[in-house]
C-alpha atoms as a PDB file:
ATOM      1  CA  UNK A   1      19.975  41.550 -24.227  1.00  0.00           C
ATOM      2  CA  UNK A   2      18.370  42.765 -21.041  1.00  0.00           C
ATOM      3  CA  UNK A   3      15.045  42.117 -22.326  1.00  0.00           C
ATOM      4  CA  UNK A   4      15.485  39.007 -23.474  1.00  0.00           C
ATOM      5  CA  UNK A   5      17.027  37.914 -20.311  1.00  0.00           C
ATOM      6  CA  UNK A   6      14.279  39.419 -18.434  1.00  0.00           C
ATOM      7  CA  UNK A   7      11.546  37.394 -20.154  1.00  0.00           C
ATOM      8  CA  UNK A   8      13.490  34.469 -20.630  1.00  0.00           C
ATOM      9  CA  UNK A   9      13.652  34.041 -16.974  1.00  0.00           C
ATOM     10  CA  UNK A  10       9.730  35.106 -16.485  1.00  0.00           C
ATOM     11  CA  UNK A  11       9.145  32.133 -19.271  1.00  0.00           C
ATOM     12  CA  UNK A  12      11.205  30.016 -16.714  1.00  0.00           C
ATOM     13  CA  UNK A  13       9.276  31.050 -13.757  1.00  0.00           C
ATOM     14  CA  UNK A  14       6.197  30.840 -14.926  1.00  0.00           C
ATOM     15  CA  UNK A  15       6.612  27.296 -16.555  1.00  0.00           C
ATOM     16  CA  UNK A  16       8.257  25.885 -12.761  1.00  0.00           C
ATOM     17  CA  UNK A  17       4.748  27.757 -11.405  1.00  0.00           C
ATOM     18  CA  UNK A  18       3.078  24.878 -13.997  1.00  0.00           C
ATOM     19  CA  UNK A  19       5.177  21.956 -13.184  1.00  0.00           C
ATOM     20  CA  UNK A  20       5.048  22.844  -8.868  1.00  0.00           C
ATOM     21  CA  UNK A  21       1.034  23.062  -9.822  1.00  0.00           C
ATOM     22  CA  UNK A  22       0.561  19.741 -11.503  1.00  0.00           C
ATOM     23  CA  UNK A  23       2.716  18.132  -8.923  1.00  0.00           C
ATOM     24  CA  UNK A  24       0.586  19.231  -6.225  1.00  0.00           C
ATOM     25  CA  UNK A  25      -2.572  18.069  -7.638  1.00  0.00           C
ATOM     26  CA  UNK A  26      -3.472  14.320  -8.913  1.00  0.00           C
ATOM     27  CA  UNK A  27      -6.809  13.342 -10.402  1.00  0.00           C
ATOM     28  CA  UNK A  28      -8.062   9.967 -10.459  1.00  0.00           C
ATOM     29  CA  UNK A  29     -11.567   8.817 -10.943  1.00  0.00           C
ATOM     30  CA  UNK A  30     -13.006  12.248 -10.484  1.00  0.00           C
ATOM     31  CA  UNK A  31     -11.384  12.302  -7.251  1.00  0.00           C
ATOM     32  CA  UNK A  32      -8.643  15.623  -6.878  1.00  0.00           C
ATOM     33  CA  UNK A  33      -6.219  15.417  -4.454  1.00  0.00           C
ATOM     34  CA  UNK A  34      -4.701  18.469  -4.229  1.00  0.00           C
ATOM     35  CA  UNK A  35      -1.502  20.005  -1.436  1.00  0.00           C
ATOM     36  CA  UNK A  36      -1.942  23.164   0.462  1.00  0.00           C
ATOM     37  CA  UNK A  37       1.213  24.986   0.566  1.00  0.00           C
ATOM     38  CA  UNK A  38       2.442  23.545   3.803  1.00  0.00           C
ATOM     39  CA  UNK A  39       2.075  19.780   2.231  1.00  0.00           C
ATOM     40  CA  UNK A  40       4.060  20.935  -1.331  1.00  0.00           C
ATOM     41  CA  UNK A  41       6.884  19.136   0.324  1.00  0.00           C
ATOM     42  CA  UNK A  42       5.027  15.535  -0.124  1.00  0.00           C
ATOM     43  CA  UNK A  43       3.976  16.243  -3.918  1.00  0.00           C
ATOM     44  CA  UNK A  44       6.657  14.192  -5.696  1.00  0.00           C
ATOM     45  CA  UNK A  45       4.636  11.401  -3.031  1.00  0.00           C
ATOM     46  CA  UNK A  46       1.487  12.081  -4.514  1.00  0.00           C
ATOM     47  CA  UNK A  47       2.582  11.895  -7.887  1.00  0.00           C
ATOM     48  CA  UNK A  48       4.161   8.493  -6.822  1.00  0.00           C
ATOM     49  CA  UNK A  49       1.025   7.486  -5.490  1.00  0.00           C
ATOM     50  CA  UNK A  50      -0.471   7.528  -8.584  1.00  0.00           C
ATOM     51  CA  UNK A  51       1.671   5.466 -10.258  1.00  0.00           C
ATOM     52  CA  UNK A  52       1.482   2.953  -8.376  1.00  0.00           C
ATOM     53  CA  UNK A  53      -2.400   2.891  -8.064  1.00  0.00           C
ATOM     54  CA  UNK A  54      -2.559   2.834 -12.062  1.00  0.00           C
ATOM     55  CA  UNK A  55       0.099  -0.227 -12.197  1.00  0.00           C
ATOM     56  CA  UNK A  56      -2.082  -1.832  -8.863  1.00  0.00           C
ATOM     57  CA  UNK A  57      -5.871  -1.308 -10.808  1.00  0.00           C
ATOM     58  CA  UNK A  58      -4.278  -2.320 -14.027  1.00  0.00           C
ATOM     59  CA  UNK A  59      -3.235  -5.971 -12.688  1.00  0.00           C
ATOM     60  CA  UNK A  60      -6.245  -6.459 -10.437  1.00  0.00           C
ATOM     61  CA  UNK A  61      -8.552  -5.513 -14.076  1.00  0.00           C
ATOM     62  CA  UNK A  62      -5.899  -7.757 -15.903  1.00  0.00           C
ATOM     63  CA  UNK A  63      -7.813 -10.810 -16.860  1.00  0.00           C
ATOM     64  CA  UNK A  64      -4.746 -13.090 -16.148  1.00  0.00           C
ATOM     65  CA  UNK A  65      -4.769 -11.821 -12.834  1.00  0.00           C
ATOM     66  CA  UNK A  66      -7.763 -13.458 -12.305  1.00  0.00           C
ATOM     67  CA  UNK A  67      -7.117 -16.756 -13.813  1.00  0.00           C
ATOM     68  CA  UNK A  68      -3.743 -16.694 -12.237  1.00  0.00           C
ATOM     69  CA  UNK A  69      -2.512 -17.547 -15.700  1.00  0.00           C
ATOM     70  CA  UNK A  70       1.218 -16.809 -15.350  1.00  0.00           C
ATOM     71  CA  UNK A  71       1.395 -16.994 -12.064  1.00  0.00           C
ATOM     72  CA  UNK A  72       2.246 -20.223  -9.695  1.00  0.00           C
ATOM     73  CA  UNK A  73       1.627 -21.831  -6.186  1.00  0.00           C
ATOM     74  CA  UNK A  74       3.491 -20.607  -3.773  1.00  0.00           C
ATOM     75  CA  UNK A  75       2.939 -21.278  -0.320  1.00  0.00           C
ATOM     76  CA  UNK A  76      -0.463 -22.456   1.595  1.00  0.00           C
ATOM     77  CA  UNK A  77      -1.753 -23.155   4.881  1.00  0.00           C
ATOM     78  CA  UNK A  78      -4.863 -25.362   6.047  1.00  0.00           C
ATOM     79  CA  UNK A  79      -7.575 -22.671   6.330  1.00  0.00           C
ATOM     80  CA  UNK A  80      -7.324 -22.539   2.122  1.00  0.00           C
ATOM     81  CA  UNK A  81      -5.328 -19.702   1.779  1.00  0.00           C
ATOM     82  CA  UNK A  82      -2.786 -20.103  -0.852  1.00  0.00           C
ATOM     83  CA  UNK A  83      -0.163 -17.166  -1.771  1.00  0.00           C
ATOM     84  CA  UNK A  84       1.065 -17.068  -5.950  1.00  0.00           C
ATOM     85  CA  UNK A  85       3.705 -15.603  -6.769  1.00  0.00           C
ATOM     86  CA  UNK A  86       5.451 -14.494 -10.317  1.00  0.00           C
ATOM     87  CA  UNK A  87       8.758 -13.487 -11.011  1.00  0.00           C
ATOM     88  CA  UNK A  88       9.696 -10.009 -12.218  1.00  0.00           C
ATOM     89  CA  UNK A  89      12.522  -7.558 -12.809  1.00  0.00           C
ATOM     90  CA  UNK A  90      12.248  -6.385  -9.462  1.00  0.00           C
ATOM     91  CA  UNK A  91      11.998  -9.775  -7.864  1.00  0.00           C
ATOM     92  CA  UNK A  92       8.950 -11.989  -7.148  1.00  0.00           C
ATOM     93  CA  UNK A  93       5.538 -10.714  -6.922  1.00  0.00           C
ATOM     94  CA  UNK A  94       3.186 -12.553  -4.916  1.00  0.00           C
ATOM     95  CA  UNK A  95      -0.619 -12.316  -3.979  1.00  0.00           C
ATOM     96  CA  UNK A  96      -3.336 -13.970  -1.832  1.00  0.00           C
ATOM     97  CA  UNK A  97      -6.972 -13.496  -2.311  1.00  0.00           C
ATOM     98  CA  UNK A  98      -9.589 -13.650   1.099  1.00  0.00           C
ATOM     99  CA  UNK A  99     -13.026 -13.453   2.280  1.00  0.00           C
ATOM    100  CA  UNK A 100     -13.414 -11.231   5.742  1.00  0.00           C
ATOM    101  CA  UNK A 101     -16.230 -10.774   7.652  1.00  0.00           C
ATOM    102  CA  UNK A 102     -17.166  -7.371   7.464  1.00  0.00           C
ATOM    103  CA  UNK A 103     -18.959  -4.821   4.497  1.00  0.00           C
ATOM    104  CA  UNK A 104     -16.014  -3.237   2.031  1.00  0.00           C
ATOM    105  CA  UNK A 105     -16.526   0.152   3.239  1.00  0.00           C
ATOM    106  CA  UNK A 106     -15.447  -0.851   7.400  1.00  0.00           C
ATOM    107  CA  UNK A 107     -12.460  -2.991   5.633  1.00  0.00           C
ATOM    108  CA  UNK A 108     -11.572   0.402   3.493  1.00  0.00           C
ATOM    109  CA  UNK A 109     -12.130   2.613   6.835  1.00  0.00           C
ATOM    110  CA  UNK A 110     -10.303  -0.030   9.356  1.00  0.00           C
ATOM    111  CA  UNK A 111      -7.099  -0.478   6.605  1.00  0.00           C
ATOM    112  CA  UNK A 112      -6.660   3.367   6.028  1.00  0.00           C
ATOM    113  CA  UNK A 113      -7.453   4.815   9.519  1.00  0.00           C
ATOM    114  CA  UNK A 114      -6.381   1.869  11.511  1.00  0.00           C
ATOM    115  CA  UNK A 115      -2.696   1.977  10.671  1.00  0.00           C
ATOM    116  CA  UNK A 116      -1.197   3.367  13.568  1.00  0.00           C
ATOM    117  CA  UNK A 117      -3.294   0.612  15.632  1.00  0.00           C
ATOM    118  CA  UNK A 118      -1.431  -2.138  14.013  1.00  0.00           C
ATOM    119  CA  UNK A 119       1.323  -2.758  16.780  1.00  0.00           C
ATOM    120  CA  UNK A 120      -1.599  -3.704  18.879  1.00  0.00           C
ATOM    121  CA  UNK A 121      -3.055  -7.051  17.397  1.00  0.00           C
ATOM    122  CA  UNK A 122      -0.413  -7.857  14.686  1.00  0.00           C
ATOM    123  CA  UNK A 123       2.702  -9.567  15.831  1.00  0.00           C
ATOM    124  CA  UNK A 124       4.227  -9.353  12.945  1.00  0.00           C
ATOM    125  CA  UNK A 125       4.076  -5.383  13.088  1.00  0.00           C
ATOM    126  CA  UNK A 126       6.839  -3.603  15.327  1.00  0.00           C
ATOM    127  CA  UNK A 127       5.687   0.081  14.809  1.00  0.00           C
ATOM    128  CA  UNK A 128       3.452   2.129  12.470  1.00  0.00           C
ATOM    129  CA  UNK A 129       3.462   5.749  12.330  1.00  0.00           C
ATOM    130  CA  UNK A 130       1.164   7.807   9.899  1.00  0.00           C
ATOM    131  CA  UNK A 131       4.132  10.812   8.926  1.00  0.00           C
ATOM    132  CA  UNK A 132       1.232  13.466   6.932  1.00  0.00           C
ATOM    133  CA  UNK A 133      -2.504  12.966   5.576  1.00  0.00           C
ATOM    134  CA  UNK A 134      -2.244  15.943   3.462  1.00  0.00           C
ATOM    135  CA  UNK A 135      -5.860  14.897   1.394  1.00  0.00           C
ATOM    136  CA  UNK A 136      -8.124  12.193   3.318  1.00  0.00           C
ATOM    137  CA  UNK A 137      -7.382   9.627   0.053  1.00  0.00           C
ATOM    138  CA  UNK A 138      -3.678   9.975   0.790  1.00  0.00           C
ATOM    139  CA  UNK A 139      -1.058   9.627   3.406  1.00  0.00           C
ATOM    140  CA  UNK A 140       2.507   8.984   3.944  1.00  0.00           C
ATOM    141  CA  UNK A 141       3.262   6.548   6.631  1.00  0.00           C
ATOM    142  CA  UNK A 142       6.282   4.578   7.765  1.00  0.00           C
ATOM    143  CA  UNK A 143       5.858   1.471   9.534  1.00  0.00           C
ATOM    144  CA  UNK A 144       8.777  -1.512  10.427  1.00  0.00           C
ATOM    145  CA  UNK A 145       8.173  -5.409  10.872  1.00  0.00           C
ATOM    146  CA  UNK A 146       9.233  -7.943  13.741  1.00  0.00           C
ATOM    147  CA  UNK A 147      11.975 -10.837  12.761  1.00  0.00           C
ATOM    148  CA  UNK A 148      10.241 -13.289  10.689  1.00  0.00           C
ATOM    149  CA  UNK A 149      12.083 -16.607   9.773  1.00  0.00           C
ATOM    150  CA  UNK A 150      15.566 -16.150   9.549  1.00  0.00           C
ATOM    151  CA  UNK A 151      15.061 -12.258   8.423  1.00  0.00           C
ATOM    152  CA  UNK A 152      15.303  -9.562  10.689  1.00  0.00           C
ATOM    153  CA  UNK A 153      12.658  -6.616  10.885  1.00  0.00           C
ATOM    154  CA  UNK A 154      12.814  -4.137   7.936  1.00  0.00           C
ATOM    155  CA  UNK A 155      11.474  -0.202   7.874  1.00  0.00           C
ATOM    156  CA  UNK A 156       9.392   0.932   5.714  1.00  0.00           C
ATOM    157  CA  UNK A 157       8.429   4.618   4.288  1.00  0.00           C
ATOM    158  CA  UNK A 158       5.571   4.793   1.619  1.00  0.00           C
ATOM    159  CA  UNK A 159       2.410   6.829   0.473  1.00  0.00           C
ATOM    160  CA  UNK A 160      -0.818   5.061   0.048  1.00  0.00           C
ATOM    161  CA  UNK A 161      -3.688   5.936  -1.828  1.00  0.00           C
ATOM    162  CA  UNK A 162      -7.228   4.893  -1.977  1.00  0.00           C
ATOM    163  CA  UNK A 163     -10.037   5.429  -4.287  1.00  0.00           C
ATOM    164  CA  UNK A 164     -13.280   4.168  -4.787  1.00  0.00           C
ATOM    165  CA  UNK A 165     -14.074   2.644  -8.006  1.00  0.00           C
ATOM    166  CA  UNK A 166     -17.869   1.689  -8.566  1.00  0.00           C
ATOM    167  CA  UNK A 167     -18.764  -0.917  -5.728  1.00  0.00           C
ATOM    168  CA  UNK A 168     -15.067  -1.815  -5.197  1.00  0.00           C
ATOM    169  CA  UNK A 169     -12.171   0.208  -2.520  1.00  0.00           C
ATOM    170  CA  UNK A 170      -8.664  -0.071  -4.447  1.00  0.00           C
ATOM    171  CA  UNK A 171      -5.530   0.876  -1.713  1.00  0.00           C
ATOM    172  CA  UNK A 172      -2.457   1.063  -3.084  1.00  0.00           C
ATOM    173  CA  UNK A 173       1.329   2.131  -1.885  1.00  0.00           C
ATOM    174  CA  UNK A 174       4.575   2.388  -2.927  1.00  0.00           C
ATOM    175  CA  UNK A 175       8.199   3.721  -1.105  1.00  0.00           C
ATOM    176  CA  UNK A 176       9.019   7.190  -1.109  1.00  0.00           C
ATOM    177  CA  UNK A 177      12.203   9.100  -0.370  1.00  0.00           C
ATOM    178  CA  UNK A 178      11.871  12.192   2.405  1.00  0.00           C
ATOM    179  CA  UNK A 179      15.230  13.308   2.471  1.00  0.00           C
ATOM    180  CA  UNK A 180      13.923  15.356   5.910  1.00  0.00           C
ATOM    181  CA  UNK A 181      12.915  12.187   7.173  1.00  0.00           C
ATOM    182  CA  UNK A 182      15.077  10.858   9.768  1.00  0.00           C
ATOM    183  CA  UNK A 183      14.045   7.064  11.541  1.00  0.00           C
ATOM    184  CA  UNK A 184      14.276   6.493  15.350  1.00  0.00           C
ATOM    185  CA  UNK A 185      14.426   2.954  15.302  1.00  0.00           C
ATOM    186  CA  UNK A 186      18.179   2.058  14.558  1.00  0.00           C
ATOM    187  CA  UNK A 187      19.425  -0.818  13.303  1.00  0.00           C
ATOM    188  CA  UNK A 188      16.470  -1.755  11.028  1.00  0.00           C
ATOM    189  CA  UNK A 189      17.446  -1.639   7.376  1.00  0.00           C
ATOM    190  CA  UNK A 190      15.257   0.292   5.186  1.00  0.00           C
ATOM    191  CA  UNK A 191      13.296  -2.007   2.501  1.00  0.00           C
ATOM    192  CA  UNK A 192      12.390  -0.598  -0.706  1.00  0.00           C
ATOM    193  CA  UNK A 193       8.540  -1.466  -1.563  1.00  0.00           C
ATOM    194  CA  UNK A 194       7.571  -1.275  -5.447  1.00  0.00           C
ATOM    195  CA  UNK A 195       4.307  -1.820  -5.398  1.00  0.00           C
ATOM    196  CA  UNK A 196       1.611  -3.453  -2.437  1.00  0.00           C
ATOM    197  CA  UNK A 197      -2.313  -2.931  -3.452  1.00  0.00           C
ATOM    198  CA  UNK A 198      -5.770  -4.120  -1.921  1.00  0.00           C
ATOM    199  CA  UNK A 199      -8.800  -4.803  -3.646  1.00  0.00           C
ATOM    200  CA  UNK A 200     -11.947  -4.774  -1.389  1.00  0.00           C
ATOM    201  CA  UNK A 201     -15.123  -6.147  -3.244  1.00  0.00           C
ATOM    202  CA  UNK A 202     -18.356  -7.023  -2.199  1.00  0.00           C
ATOM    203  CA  UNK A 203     -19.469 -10.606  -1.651  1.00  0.00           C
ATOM    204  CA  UNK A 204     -22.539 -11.161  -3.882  1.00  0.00           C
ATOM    205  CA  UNK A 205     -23.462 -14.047  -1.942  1.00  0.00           C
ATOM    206  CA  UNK A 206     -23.105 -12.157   1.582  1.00  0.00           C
ATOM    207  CA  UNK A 207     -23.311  -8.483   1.482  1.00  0.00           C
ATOM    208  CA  UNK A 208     -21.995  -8.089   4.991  1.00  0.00           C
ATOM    209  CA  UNK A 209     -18.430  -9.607   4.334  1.00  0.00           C
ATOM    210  CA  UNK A 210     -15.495  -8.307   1.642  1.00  0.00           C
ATOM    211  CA  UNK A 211     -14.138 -10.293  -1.145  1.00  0.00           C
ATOM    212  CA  UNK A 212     -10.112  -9.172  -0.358  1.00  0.00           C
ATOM    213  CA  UNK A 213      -7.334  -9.305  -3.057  1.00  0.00           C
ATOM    214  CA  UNK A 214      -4.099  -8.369  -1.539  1.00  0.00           C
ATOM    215  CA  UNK A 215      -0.438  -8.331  -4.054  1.00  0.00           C
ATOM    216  CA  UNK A 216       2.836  -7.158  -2.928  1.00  0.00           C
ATOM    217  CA  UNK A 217       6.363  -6.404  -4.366  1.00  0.00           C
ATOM    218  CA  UNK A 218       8.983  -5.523  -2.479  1.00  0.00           C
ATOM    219  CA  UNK A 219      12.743  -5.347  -2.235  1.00  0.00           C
ATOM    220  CA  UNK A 220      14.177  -6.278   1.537  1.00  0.00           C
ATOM    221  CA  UNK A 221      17.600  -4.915   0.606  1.00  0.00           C
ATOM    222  CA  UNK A 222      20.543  -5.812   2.949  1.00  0.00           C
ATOM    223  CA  UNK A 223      22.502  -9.019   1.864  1.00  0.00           C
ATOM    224  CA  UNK A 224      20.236 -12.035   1.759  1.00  0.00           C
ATOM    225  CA  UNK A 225      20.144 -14.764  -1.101  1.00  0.00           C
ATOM    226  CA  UNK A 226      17.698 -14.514  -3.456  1.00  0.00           C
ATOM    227  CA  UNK A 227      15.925 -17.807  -2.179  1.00  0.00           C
ATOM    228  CA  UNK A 228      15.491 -16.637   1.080  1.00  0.00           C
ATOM    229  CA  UNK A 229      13.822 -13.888   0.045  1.00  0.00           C
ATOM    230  CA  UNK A 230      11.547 -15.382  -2.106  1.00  0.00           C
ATOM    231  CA  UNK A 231      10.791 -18.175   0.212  1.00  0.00           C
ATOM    232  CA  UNK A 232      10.060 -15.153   2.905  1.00  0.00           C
ATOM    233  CA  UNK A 233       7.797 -13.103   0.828  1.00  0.00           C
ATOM    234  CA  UNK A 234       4.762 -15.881   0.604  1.00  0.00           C
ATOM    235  CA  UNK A 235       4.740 -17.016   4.598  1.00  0.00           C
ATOM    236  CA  UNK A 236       5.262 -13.233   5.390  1.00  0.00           C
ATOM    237  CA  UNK A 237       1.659 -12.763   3.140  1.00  0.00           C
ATOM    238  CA  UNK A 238       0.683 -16.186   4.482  1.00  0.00           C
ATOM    239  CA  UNK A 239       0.446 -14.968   8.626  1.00  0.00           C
ATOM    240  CA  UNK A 240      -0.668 -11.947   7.431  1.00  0.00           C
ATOM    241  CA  UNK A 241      -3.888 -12.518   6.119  1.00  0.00           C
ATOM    242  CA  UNK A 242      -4.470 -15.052   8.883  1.00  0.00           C
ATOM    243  CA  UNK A 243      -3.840 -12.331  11.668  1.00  0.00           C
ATOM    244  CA  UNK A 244      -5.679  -9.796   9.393  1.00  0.00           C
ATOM    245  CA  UNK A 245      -8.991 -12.320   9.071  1.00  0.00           C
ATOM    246  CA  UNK A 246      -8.376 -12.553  12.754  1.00  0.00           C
ATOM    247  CA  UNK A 247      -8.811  -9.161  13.711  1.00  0.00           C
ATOM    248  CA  UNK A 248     -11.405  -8.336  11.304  1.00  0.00           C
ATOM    249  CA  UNK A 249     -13.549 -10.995  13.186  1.00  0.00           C
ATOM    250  CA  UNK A 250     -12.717 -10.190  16.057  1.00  0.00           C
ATOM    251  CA  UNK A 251     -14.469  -6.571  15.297  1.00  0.00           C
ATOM    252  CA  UNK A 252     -17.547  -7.478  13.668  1.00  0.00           C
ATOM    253  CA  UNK A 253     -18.012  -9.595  17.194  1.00  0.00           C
ATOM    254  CA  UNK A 254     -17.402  -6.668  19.048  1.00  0.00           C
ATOM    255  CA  UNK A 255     -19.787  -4.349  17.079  1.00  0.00           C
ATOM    256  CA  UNK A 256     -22.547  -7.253  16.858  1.00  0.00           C
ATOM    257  CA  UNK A 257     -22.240  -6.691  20.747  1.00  0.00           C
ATOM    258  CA  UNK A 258     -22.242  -3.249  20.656  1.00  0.00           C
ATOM    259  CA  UNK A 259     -25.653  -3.100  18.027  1.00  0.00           C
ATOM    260  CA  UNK A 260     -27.250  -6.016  20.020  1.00  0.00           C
END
């Protein structure tokens, strides 16, 4: 009885030891992220990062995401950017496509290490915090947006994840649930984002700018009616990718300067 117990429990042990170990670790296109002890706490993130940048490269590759065949017109502006959108179980998925003005590997570097900069030139963006980068392909950052429209600002708490794939950058993020993790701005309820991905591609017909797919999913929580939520989601992506084309200019002048 003894001896069964003992090794019954070593079996158990041991086979925890194997789960703890492939939670730690996550392998996509040859790329291994893997947690030093101290980051173990973030590996159901990692794992969750995954996920979510299988579902994000599995739309982008879809061939009906890029004949927007199922999808419909949301919202536009007069530069030619048009947001569409398609509903799901989770609510309504929407997406905008852009061209900015720099190579695909300063848009990859600017996105990922520029995060905590965003307050600075994006209205829209309260605060942005970058909580761990256990592996340099993946983070955990929380970030919260102003009022827009008749919504007020929501938190957010996701890990992102990045990898290159051939000639093309593919970010994507999802929420994820710290239980340690305690916010300091009060009053902001906490959204819940499924999925958001980026696609970063180069232009053939201008090597120095990026041909930029952006989709997002997300649940706002709190109590507002479907239809304002769905109306919010497009001119949310809508000033967005205006301010991001913005500021993406606005660097390639400043290093033209700098290299002139």
């Amino acid at each position: 009885m003894t001896s069964s117990f003992y090794f019954t429990s070593l079996f158990l042990l041991v086979s925890l030891g194997f789960v703890m170990a492939d939670k730690t670790t996550l392998t996509l296109h040859d790329v291994t992220d893997h947690l030093d002890k101290d980051d173990e706490k973030y590996a159901d993130a990692l794992q969750i990062s995954g996920d979510v940048f299988r579902e994000v490269e599995a739309l982008f590759n879809d061939e009906n995401y890029a004949t927007r065949n199922g999808w419909f017109k949301d919202e536009s502006n007069d530069e030619g950017d048009v947001v569409f959108a398609k509903d799901t179980p989770n609510g309504r998925m929407v997406t905008i496509s852009t061209e900015l003005p720099m190579s695909p590997e300063e848009v990859i570097k600017e996105t990922w290490e520029g995060s905590e900069t965003l307050p600075e030139w994006n209205p829209h963006i309260n605060f942005a915090k970058r909580l761990a980068a256990p592996t340099s392909h993946f983070d955990v950052v929380t970030y919260g947006n102003n009022d827009v429209l008749v919504v007020s600002g929501r938190e957010f708490v996701s890990a992102r994840i990045w990898r290159k794939v051939g000639d093309t950058y593919i970010l994507a993020s999802r929420s994820v649930n710290l239980p340690w993790f305690k916010s300091t701005h009060k009053g902001k309820v906490r959204a819940h984002l499924h999925l958001a991905g980026a696609r970063f591609r180069p232009n053939p017909q201008n090597p120095d700018s990026t041909l930029t797919d952006v989709v997002m999913l997300a649940d706002l929580k709190g109590f507002l009616p479907k239809l304002i939520v769905n109306q919010v989601m497009g001119r949310v992506m809508i000033m967005d990718t205006v301010t991001n084309r913005r500021h993406f200019t606005d660097l390639k002048a400043k290093r033209d300067k700098h290299n002139a």
